[in-house]
N, C-alpha and C. Protein backbone atom coordinates (compact mmCIF):
# COMPACT_ATOMS: atom_id res chain seq x y z
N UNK A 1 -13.89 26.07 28.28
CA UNK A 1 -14.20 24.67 27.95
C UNK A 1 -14.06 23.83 29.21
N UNK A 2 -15.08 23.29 29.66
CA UNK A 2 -15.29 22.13 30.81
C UNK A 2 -13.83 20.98 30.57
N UNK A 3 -13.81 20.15 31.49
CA UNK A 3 -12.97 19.19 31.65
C UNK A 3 -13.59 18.29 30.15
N UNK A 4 -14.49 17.98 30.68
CA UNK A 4 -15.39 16.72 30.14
C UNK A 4 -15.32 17.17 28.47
N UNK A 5 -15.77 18.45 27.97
CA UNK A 5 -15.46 18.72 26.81
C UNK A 5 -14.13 18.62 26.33
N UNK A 6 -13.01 19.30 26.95
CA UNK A 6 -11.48 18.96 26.64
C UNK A 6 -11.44 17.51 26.58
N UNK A 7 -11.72 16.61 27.30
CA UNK A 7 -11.65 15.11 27.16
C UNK A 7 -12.53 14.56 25.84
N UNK A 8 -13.89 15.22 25.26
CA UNK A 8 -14.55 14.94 24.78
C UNK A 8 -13.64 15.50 23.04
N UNK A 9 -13.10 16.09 23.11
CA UNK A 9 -12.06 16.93 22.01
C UNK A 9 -10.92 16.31 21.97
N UNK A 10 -10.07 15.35 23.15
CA UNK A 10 -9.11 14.44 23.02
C UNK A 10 -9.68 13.25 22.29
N UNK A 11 -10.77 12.72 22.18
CA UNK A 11 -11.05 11.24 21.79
C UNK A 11 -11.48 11.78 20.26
N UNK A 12 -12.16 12.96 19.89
CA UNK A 12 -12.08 13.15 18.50
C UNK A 12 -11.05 13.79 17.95
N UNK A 13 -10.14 14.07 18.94
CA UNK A 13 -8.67 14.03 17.56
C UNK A 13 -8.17 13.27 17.63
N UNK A 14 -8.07 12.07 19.07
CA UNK A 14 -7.64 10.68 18.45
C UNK A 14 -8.06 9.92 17.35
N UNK A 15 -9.35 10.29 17.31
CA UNK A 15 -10.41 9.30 16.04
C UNK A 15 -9.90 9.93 14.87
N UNK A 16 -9.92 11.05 14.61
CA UNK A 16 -9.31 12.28 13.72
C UNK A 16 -8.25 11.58 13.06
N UNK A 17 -7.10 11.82 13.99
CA UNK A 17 -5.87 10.78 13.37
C UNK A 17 -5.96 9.77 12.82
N UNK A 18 -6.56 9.11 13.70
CA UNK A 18 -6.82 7.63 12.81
C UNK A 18 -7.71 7.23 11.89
N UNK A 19 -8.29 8.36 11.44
CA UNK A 19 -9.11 8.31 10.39
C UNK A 19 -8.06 8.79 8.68
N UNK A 20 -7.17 9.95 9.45
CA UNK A 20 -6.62 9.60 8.61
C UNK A 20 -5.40 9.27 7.93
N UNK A 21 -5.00 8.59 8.92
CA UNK A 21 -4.00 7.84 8.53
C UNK A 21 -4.74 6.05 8.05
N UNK A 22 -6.30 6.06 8.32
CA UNK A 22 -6.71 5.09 7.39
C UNK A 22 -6.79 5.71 5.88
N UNK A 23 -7.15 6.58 5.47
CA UNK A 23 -7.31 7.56 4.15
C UNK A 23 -5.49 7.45 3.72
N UNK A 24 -4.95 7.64 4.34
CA UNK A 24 -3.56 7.55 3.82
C UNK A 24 -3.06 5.94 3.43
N UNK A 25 -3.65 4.67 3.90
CA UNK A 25 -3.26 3.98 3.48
C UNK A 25 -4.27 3.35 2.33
N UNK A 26 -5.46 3.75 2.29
CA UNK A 26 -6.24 3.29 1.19
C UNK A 26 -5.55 4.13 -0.03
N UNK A 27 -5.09 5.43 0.02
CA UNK A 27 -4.18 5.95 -1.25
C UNK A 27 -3.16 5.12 -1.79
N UNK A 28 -3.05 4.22 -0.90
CA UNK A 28 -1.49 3.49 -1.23
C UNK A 28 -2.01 2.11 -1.59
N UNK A 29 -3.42 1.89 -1.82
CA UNK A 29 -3.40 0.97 -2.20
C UNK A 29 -3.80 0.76 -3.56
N UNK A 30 -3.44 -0.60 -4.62
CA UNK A 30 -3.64 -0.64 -6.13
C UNK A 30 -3.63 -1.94 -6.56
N UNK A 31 -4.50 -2.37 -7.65
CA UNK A 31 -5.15 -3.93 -8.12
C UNK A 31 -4.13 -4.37 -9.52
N UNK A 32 -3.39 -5.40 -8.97
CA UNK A 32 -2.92 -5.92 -9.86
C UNK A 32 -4.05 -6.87 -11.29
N UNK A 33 -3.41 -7.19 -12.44
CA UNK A 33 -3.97 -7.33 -13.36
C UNK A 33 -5.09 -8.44 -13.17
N UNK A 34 -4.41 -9.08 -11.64
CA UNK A 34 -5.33 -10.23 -11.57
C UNK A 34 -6.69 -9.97 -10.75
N UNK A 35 -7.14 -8.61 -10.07
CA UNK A 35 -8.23 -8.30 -9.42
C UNK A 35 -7.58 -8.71 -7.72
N UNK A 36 -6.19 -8.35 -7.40
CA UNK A 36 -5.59 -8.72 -5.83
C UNK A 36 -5.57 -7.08 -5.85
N UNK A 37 -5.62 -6.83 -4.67
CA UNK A 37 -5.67 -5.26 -4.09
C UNK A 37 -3.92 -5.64 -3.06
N UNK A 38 -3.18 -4.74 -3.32
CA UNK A 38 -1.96 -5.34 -2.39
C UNK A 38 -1.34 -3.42 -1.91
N UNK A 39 -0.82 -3.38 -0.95
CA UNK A 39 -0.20 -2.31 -0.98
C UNK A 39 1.17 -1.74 -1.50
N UNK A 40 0.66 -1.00 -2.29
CA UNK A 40 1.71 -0.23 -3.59
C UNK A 40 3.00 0.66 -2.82
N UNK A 41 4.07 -0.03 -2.82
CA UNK A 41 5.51 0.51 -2.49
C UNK A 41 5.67 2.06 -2.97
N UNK A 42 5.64 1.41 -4.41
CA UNK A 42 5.53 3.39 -5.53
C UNK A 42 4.91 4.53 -4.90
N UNK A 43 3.24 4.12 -4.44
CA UNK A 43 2.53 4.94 -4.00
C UNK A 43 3.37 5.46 -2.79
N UNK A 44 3.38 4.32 -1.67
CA UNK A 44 3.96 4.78 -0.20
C UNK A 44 4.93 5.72 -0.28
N UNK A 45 5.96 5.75 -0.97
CA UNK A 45 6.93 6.51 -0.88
C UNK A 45 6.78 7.88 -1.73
N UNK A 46 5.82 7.81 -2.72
CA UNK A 46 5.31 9.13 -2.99
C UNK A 46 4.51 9.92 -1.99
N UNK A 47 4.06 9.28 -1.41
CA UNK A 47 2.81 9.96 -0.36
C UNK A 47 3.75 9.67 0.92
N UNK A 48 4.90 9.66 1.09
CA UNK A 48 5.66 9.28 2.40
C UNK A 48 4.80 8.83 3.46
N UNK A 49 4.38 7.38 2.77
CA UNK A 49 3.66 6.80 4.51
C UNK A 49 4.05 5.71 4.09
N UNK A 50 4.90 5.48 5.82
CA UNK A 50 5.95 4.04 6.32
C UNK A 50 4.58 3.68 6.68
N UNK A 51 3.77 2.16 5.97
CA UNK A 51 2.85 1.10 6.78
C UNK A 51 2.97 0.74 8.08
N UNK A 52 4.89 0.88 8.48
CA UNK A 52 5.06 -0.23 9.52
C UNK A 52 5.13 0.79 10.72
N UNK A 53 5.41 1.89 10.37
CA UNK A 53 5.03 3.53 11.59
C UNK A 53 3.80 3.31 11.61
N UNK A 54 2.96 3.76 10.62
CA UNK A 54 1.81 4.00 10.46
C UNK A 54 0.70 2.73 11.53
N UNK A 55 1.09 1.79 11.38
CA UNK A 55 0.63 0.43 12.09
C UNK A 55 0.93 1.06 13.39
N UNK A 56 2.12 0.59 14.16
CA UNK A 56 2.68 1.36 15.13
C UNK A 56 2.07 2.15 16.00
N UNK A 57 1.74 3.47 15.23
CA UNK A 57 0.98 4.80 15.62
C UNK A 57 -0.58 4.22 16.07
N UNK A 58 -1.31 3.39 14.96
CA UNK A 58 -2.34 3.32 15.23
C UNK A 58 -2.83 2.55 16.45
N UNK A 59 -1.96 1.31 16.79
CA UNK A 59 -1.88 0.81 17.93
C UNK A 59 -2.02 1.90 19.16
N UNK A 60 -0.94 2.55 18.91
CA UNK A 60 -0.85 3.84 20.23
C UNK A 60 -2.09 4.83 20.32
N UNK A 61 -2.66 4.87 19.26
CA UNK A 61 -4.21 5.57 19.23
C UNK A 61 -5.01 4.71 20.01
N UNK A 62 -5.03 3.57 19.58
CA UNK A 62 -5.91 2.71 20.23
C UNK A 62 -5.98 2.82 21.64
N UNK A 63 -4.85 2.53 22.44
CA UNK A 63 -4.65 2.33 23.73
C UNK A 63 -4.57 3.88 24.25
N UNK A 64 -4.22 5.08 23.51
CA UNK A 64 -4.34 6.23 24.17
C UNK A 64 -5.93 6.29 24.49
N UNK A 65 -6.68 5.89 23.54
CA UNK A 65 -8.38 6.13 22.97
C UNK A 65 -9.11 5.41 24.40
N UNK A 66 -8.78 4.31 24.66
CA UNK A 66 -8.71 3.28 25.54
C UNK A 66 -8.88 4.02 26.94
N UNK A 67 -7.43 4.22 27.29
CA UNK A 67 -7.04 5.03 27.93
C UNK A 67 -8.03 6.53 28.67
N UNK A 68 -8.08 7.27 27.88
CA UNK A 68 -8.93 8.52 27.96
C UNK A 68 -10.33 8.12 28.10
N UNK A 69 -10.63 7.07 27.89
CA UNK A 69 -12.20 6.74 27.92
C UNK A 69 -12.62 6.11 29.25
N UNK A 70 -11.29 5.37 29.79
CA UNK A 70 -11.60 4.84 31.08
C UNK A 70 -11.63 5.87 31.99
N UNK A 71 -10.21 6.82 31.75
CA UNK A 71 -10.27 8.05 32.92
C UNK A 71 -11.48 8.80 32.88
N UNK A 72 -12.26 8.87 31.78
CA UNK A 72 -13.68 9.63 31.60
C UNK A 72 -14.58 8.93 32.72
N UNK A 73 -14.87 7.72 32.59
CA UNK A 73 -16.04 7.06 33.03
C UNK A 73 -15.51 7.17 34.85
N UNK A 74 -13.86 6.97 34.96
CA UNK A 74 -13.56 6.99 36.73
C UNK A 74 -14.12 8.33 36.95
N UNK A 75 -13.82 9.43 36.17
CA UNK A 75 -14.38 10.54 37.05
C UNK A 75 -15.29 10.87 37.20
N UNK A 76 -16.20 10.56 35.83
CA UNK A 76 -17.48 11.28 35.76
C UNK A 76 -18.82 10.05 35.61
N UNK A 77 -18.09 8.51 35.92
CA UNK A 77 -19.29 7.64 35.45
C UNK A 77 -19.14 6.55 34.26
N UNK A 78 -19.82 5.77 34.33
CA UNK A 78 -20.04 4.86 32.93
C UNK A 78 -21.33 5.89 32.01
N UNK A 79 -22.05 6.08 32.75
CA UNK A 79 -23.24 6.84 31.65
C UNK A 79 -22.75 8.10 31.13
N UNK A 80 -21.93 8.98 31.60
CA UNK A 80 -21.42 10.19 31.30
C UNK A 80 -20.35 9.32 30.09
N UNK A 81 -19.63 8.58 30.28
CA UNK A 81 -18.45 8.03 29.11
C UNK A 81 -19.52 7.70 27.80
N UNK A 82 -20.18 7.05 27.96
CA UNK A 82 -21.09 6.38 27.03
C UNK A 82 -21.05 7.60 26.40
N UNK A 83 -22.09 8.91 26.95
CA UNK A 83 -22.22 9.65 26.33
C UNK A 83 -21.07 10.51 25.64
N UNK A 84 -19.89 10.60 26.38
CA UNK A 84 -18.65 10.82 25.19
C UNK A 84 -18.59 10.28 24.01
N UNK A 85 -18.62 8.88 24.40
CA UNK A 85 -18.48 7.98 23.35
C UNK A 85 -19.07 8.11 22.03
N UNK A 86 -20.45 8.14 22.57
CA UNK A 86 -21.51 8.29 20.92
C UNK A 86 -21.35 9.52 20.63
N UNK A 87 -21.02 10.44 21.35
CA UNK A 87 -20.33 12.00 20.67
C UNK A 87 -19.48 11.87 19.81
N UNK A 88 -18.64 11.33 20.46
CA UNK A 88 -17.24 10.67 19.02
C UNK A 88 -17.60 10.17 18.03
N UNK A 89 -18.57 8.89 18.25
CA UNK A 89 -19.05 8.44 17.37
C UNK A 89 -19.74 9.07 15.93
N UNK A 90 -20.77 9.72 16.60
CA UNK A 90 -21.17 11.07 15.63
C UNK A 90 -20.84 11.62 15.00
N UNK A 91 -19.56 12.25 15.94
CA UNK A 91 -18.26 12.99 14.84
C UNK A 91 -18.07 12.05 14.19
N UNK A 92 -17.40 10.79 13.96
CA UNK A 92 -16.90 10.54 13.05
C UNK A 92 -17.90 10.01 11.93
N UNK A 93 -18.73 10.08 12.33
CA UNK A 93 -19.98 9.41 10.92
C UNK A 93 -20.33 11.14 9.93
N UNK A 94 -19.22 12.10 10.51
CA UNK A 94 -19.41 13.49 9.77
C UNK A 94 -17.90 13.09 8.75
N UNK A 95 -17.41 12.58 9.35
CA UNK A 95 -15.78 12.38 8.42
C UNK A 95 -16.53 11.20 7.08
N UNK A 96 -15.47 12.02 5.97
CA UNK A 96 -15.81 11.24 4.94
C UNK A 96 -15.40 9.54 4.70
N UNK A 97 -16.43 8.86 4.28
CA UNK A 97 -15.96 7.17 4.14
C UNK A 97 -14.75 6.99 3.36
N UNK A 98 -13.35 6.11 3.85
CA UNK A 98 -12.33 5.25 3.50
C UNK A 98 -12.82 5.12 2.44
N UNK A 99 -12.61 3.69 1.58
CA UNK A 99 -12.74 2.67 0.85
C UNK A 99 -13.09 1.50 2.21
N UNK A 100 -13.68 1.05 1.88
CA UNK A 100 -14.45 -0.16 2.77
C UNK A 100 -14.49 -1.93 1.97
N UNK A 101 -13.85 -2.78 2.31
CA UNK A 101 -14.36 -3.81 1.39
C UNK A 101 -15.36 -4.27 2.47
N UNK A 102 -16.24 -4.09 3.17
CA UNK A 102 -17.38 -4.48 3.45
C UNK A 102 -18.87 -3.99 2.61
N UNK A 103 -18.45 -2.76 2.01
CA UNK A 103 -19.06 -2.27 1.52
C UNK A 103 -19.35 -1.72 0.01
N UNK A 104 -18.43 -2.72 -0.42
CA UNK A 104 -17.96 -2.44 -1.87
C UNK A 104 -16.73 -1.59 -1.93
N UNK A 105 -16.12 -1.42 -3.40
CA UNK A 105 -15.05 -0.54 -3.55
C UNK A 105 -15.29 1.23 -3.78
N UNK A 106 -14.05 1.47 -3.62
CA UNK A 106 -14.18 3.31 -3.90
C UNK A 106 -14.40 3.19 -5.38
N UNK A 107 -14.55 4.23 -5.99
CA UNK A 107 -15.07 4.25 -7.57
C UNK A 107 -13.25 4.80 -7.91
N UNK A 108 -12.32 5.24 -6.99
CA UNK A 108 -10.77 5.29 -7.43
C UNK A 108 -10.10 4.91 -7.74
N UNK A 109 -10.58 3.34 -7.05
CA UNK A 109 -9.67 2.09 -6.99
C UNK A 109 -10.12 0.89 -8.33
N UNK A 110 -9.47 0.57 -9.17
CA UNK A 110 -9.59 0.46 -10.59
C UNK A 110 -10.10 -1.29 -10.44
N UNK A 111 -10.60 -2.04 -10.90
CA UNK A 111 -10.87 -3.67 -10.77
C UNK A 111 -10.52 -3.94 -11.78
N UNK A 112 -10.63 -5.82 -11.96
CA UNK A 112 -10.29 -6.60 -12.65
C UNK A 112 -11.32 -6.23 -13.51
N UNK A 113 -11.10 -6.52 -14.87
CA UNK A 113 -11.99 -6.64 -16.32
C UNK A 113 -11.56 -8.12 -16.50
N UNK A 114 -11.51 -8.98 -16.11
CA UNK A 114 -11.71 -10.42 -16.12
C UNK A 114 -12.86 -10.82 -15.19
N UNK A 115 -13.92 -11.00 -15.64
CA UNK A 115 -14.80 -11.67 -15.14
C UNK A 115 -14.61 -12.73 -14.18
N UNK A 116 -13.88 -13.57 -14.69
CA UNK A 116 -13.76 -15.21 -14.55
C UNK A 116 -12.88 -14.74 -12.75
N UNK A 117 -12.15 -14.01 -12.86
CA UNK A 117 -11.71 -14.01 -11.49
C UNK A 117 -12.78 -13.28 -10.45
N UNK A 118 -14.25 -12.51 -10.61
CA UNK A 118 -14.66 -12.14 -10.18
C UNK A 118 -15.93 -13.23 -9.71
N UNK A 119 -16.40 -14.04 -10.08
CA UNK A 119 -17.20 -15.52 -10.38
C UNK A 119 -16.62 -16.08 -9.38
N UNK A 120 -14.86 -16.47 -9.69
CA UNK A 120 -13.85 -17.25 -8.53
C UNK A 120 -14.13 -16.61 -7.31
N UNK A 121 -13.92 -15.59 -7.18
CA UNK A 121 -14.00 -15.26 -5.99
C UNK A 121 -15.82 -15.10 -5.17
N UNK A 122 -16.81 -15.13 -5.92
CA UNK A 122 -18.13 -15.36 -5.16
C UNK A 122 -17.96 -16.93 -5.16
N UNK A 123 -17.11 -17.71 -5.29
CA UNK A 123 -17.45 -18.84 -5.44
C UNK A 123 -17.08 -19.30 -4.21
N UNK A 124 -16.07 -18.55 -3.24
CA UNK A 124 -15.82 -18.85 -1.74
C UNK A 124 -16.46 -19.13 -0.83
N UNK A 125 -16.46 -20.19 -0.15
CA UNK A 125 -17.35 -20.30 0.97
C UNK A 125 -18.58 -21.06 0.31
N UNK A 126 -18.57 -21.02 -0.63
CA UNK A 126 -19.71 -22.15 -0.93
C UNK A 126 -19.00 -23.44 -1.67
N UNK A 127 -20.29 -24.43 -1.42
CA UNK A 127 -20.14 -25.93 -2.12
C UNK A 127 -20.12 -26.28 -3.78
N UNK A 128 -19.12 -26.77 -4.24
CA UNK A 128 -19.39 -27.13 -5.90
C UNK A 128 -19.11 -28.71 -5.91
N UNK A 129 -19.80 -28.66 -7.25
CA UNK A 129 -18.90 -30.41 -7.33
C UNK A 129 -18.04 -30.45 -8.05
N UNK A 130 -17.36 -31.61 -7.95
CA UNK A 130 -15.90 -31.35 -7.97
C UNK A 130 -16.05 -32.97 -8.33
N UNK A 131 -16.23 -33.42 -10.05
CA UNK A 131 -16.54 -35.18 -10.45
C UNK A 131 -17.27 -35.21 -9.43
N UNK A 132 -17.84 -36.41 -8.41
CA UNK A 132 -18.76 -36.94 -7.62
C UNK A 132 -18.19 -36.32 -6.77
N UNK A 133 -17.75 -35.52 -5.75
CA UNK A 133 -17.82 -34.87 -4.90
C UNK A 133 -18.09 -33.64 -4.36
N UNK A 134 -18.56 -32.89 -3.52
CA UNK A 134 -19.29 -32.37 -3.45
C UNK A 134 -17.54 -31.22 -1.96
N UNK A 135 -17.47 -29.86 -3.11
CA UNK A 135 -16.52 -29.71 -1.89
C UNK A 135 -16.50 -28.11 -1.57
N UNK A 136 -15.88 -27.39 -0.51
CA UNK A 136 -16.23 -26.41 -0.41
C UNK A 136 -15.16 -25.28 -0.69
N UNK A 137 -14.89 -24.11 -1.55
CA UNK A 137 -14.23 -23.22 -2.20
C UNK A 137 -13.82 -22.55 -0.61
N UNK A 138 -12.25 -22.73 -0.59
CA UNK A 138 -11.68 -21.83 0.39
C UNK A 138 -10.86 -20.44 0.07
N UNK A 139 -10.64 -20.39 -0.80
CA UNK A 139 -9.86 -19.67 -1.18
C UNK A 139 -9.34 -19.17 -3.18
N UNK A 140 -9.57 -18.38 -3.16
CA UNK A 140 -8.76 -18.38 -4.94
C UNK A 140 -7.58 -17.61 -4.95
N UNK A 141 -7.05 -18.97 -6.18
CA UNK A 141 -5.03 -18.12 -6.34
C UNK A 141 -5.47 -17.71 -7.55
N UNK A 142 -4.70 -16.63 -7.96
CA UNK A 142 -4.81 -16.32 -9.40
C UNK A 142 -3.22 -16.00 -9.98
N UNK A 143 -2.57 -17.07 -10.65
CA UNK A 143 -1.40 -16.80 -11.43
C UNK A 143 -1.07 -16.16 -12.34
N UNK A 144 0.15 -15.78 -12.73
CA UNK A 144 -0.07 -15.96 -14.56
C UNK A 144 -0.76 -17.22 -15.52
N UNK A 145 -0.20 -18.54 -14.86
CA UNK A 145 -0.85 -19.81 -15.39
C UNK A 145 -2.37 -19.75 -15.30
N UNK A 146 -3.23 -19.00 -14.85
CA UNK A 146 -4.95 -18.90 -14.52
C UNK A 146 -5.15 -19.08 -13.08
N UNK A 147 -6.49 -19.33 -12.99
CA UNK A 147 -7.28 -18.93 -11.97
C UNK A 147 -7.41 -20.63 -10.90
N UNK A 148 -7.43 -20.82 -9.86
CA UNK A 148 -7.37 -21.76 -9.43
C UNK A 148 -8.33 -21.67 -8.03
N UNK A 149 -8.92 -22.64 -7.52
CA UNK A 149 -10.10 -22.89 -6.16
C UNK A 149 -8.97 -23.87 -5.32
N UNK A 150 -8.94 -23.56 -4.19
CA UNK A 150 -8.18 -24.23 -3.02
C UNK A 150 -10.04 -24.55 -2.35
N UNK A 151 -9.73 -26.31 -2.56
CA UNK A 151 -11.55 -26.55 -1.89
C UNK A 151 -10.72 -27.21 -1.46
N UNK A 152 -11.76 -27.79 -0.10
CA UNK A 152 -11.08 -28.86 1.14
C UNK A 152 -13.10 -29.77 0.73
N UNK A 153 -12.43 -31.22 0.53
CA UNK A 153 -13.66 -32.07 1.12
C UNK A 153 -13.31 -32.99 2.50
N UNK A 154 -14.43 -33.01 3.40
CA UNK A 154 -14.33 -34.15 4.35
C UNK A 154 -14.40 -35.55 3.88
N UNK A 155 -13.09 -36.56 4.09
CA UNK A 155 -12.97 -37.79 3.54
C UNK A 155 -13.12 -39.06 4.76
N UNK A 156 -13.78 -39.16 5.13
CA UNK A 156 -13.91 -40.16 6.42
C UNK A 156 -13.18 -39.79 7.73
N UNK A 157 -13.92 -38.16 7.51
CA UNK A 157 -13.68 -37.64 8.99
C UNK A 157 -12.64 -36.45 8.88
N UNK A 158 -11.46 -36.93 7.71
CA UNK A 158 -10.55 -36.12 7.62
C UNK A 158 -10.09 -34.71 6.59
N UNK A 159 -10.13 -33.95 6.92
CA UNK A 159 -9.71 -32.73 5.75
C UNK A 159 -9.18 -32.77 4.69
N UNK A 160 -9.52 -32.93 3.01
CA UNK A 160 -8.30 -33.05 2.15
C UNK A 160 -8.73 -31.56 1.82
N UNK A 161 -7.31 -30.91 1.11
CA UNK A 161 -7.46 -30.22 0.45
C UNK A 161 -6.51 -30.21 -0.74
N UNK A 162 -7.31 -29.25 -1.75
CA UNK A 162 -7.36 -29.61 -3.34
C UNK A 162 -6.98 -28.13 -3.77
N UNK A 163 -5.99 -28.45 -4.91
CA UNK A 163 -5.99 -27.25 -5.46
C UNK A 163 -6.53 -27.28 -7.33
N UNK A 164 -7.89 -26.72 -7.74
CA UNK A 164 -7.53 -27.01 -8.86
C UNK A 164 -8.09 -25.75 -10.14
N UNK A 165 -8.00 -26.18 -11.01
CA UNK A 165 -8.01 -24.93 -12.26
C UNK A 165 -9.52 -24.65 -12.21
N UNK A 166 -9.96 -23.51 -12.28
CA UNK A 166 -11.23 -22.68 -12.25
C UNK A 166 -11.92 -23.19 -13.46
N UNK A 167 -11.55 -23.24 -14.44
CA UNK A 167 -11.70 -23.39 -15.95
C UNK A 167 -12.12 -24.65 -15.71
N UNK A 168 -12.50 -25.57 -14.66
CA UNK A 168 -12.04 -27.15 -15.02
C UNK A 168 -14.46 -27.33 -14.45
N UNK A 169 -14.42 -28.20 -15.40
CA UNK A 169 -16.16 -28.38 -14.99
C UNK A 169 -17.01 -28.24 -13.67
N UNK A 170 -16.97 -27.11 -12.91
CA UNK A 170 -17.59 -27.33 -11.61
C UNK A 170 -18.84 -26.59 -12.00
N UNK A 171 -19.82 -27.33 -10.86
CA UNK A 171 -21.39 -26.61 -10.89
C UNK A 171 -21.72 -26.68 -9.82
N UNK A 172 -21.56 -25.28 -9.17
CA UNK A 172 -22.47 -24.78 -8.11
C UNK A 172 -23.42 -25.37 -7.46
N UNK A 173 -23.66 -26.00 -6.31
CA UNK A 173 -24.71 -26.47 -5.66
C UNK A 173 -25.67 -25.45 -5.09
């Protein structure tokens, strides 16, 4: 095995690792009744993975990953690294997908059967009215007491923000 390949075999077992020790923390994760995804204590310690190692470690992947990629390109080039690079890359588009919330959920991970919190939450980032004002959804809390919109309107320049009940008459602009 060439240099360049041994180097090319260090950056995919770095990726390796950190692929799955991402798979190890999506196991540990679980949806409370209200549709919040939070990481499950129970789980962690059944599956013995410390978050705050685990964090830790991944940092040190990073900068090892970092690391090995620069010494690639000093010896052999920027175009020779590149081409490591999308090698790695490759490999890892062969490793099986996490759970992704960019991309929707795993079919493992269980959701809310309350609608009304699923509505709340597309309702982020956009404008409703709110009586004669017109304001924009930052955020949703969901209590035991119900479902609530944290909107901020601009009031003569200045930021208010509002906290109020989901349930309460708003219509979508």
């Amino acid at each position: 095995m060439s240099h360049a390949e041994n180097e090319l075999s260090e950056l995919k077992s770095i990726f390796k690792d950190s692929h799955e020790a991402c798979e190890a923390y999506y196991t540990c994760l679980s949806i409370n009744e209200f549709g919040s995804t939070y990481l499950d204590p129970a789980k962690c310690k059944a599956k013995n993975f410390d978050p705050k190692k685990a964090a830790k470690e991944e940092e040190e992947r990073i900068l090892l990953f970092t690391e090995k990629f620069d010494k690639i390109k000093e010896e052999k080039g920027a175009r020779f690294a590149l081409e490591e690079l999308k090698a790695t890359l490759d490999y890892s588009n062969t490793l099986p997908k996490p759970y992704n919330y960019l991309h929707g959920p795993d079919p493992e991970i269980p959701h809310s059967d309350n609608p009304s919190v699923d509505k709340a939450i597309q309702l982020i980032g956009h404008k409703i009215k709110l009586y004669n004002d017109d304001v924009e959804v930052i955020a949703v809390k969901i209590t035991k007491n119900g479902i609530f919109l944290n909107v901020k309107k601009n009031v003569e320049g200045e930021l208010i923000h509002h906290e109020i009940g989901y349930e309460n008459d708003i219509v979508p602009l």
